[in-house]
N, C-alpha and C. Protein backbone atom coordinates (compact mmCIF):
# COMPACT_ATOMS: atom_id res chain seq x y z
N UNK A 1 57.28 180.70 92.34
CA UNK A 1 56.24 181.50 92.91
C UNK A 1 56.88 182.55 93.81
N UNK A 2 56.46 183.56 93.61
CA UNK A 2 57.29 184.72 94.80
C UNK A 2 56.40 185.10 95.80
N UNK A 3 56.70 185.57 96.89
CA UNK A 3 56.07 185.52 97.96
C UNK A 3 55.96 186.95 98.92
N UNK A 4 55.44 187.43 99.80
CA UNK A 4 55.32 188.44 100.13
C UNK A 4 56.40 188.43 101.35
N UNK A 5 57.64 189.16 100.92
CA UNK A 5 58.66 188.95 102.00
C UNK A 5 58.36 189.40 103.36
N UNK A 6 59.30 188.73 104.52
CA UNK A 6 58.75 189.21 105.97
C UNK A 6 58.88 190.73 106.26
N UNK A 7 57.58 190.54 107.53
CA UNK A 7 57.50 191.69 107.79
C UNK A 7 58.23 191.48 109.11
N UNK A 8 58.44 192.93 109.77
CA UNK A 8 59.61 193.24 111.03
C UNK A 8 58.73 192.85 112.15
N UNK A 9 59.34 192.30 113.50
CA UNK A 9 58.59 191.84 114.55
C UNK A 9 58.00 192.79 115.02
N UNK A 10 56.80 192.34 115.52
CA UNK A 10 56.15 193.69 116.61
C UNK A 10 56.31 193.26 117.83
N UNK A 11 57.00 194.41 118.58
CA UNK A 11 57.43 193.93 119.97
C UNK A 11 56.61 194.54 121.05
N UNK A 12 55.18 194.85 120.26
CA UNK A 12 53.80 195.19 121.45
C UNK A 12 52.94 194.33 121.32
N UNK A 13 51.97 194.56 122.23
CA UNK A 13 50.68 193.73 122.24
C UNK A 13 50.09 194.07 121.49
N UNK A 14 50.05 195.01 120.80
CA UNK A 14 48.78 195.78 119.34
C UNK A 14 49.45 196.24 118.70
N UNK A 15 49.09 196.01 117.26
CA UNK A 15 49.83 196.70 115.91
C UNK A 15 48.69 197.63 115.41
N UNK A 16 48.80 198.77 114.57
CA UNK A 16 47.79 199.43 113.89
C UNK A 16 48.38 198.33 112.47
N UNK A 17 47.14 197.67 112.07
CA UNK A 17 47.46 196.92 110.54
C UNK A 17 46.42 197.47 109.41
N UNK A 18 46.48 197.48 108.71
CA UNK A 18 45.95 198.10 107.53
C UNK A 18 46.40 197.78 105.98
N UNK A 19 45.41 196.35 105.49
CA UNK A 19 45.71 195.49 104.29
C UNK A 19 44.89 196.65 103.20
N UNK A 20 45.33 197.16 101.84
CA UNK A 20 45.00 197.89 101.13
C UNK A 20 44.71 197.40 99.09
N UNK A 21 44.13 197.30 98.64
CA UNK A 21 44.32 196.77 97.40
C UNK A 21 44.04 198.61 96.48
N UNK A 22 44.60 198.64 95.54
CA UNK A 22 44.53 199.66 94.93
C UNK A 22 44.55 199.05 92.79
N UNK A 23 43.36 199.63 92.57
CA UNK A 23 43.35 199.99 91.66
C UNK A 23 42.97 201.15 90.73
N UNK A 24 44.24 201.08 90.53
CA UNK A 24 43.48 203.12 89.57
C UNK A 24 43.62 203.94 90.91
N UNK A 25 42.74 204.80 90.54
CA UNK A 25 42.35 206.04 91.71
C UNK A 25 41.15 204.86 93.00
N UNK A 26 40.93 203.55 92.39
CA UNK A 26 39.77 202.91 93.65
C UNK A 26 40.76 201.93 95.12
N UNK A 27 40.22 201.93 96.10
CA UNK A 27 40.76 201.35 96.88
C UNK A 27 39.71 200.02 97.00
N UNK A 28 40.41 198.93 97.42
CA UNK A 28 39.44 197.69 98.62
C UNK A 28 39.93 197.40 99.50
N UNK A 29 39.58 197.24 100.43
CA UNK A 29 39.68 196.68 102.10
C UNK A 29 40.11 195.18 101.61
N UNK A 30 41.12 194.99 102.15
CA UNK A 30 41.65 193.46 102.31
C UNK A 30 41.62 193.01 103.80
N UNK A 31 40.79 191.64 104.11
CA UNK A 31 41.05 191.50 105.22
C UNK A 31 41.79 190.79 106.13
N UNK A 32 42.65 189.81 104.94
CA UNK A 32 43.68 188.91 105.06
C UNK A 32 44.41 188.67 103.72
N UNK A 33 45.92 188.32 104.05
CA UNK A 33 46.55 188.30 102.84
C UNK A 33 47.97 187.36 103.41
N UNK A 34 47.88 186.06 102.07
CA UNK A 34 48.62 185.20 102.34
C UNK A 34 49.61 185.23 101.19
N UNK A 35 50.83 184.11 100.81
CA UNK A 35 51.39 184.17 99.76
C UNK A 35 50.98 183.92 98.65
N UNK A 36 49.85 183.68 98.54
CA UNK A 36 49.21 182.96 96.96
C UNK A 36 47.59 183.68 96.89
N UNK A 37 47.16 184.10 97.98
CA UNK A 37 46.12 185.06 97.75
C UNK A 37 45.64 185.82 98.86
N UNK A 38 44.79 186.59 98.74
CA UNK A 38 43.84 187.52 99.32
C UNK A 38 42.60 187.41 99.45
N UNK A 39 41.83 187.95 100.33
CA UNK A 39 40.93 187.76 101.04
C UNK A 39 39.70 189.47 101.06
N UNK A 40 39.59 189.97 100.26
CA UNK A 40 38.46 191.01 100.39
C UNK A 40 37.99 191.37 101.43
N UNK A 41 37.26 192.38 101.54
CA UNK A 41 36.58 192.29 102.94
C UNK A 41 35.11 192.28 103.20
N UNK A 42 34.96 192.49 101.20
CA UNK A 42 33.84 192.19 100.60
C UNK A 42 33.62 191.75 99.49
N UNK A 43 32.68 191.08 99.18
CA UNK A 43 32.53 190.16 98.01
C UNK A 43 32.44 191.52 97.13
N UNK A 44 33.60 191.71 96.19
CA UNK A 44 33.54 192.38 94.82
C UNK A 44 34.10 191.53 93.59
N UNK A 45 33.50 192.86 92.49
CA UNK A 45 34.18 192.31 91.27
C UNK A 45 35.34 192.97 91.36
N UNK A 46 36.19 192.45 91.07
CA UNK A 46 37.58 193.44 91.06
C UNK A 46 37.87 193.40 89.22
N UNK A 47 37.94 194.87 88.62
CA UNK A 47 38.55 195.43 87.64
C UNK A 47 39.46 194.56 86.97
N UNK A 48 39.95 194.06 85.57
CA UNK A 48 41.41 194.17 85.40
C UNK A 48 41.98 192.82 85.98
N UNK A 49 43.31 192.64 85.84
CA UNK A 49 44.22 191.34 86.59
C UNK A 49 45.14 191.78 87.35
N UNK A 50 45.24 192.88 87.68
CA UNK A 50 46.31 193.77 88.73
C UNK A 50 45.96 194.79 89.45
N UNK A 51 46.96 194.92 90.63
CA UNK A 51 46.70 196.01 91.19
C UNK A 51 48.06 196.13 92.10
N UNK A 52 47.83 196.93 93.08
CA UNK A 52 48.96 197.36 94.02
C UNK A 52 48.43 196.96 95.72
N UNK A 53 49.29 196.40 96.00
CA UNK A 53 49.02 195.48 97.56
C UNK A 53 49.79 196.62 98.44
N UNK A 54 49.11 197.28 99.25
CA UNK A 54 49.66 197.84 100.38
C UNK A 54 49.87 197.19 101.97
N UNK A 55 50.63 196.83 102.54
CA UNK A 55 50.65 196.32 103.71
C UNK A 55 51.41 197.10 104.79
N UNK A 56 50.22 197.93 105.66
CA UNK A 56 50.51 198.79 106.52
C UNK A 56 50.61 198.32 108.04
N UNK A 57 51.74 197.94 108.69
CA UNK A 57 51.65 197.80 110.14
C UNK A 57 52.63 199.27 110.65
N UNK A 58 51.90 199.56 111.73
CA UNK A 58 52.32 200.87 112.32
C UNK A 58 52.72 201.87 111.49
N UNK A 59 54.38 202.01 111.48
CA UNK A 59 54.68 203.20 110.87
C UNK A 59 55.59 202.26 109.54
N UNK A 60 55.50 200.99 109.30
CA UNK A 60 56.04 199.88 108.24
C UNK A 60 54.92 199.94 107.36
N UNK A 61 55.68 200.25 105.89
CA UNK A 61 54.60 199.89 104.59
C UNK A 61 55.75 199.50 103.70
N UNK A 62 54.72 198.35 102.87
CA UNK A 62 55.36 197.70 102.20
C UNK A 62 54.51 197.63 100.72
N UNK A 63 54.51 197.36 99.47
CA UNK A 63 53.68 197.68 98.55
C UNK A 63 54.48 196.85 97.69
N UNK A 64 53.47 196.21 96.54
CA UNK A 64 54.04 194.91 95.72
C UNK A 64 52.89 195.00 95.13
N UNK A 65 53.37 194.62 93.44
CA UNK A 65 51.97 194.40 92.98
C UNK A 65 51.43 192.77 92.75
N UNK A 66 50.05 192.99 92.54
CA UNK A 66 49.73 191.49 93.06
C UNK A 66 48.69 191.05 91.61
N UNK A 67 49.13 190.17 90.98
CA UNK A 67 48.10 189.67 89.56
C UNK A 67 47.27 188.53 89.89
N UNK A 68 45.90 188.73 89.04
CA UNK A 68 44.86 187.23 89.10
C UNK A 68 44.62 187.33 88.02
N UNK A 69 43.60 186.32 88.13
CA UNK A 69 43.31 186.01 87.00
C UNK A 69 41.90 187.20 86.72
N UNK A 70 41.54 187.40 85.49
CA UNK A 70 40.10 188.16 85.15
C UNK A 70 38.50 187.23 85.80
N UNK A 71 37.91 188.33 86.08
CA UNK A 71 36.80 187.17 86.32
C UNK A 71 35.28 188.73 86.54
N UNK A 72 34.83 188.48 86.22
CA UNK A 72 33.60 189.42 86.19
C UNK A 72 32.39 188.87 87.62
N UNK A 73 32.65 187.98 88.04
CA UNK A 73 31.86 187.41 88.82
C UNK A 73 32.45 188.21 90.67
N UNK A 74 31.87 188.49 91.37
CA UNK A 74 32.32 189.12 92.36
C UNK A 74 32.99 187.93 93.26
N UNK A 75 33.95 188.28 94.24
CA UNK A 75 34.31 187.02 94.57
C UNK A 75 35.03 187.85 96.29
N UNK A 76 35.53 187.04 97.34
CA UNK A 76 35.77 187.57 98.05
C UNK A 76 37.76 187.21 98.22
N UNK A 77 37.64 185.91 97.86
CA UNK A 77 38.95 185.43 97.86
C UNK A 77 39.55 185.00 96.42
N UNK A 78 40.54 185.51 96.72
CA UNK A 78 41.62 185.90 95.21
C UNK A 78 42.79 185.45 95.32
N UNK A 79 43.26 184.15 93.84
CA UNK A 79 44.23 183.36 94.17
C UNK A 79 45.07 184.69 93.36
N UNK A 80 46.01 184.85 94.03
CA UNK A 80 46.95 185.90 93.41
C UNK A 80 48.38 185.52 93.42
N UNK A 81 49.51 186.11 93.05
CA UNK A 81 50.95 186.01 92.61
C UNK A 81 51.49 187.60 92.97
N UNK A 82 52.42 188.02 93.50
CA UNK A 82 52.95 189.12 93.98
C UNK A 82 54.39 189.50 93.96
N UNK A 83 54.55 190.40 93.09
CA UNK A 83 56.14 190.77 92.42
C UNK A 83 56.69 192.16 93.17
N UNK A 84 57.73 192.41 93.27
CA UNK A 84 58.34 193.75 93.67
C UNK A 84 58.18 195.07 92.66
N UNK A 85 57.40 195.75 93.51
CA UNK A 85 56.95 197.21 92.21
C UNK A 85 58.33 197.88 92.19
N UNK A 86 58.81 197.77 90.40
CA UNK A 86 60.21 198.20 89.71
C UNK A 86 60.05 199.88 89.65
């Protein structure tokens, strides 16, 4: 299973964070994101079995793409798998 490698310490009291899912030209709000899945920020259907995981703290971005399974049913949490975009 691969995992979403660490991110760099924040050595303030507040980070600007900003979880991003991208598919195509559409974006979704992620509102948590662990090694095996994600968390929406709203119950959608999500497109397709892939997309592109953006993980924005401050001026650090990191981007990986992240696969599920298909499902037409809207859902908020998504067991996912996440590889290094080649």
């Amino acid at each position: 299973m691969s995992t979403v490698s660490p991110l760099p310490a924040i050595r303030r009291s507040s980070a600007d964070v900003r979880l991003t899912l991208y598919i195509g030209a559409t974006s979704y709000r992620i509102a948590q994101i662990a090694e095996d899945f994600f968390i929406l920020s709203q119950e959608t259907a999500l497109p397709g079995t892939s997309g592109i995981v953006c993980i924005q703290i401050d001026e650090y971005e990191k981007r990986e793409v992240a696969t599920w399974e298909a499902s037409d049913a809207p859902r908020r949490r998504v067991q996912a798998s996440y590889s290094p975009i080649v």
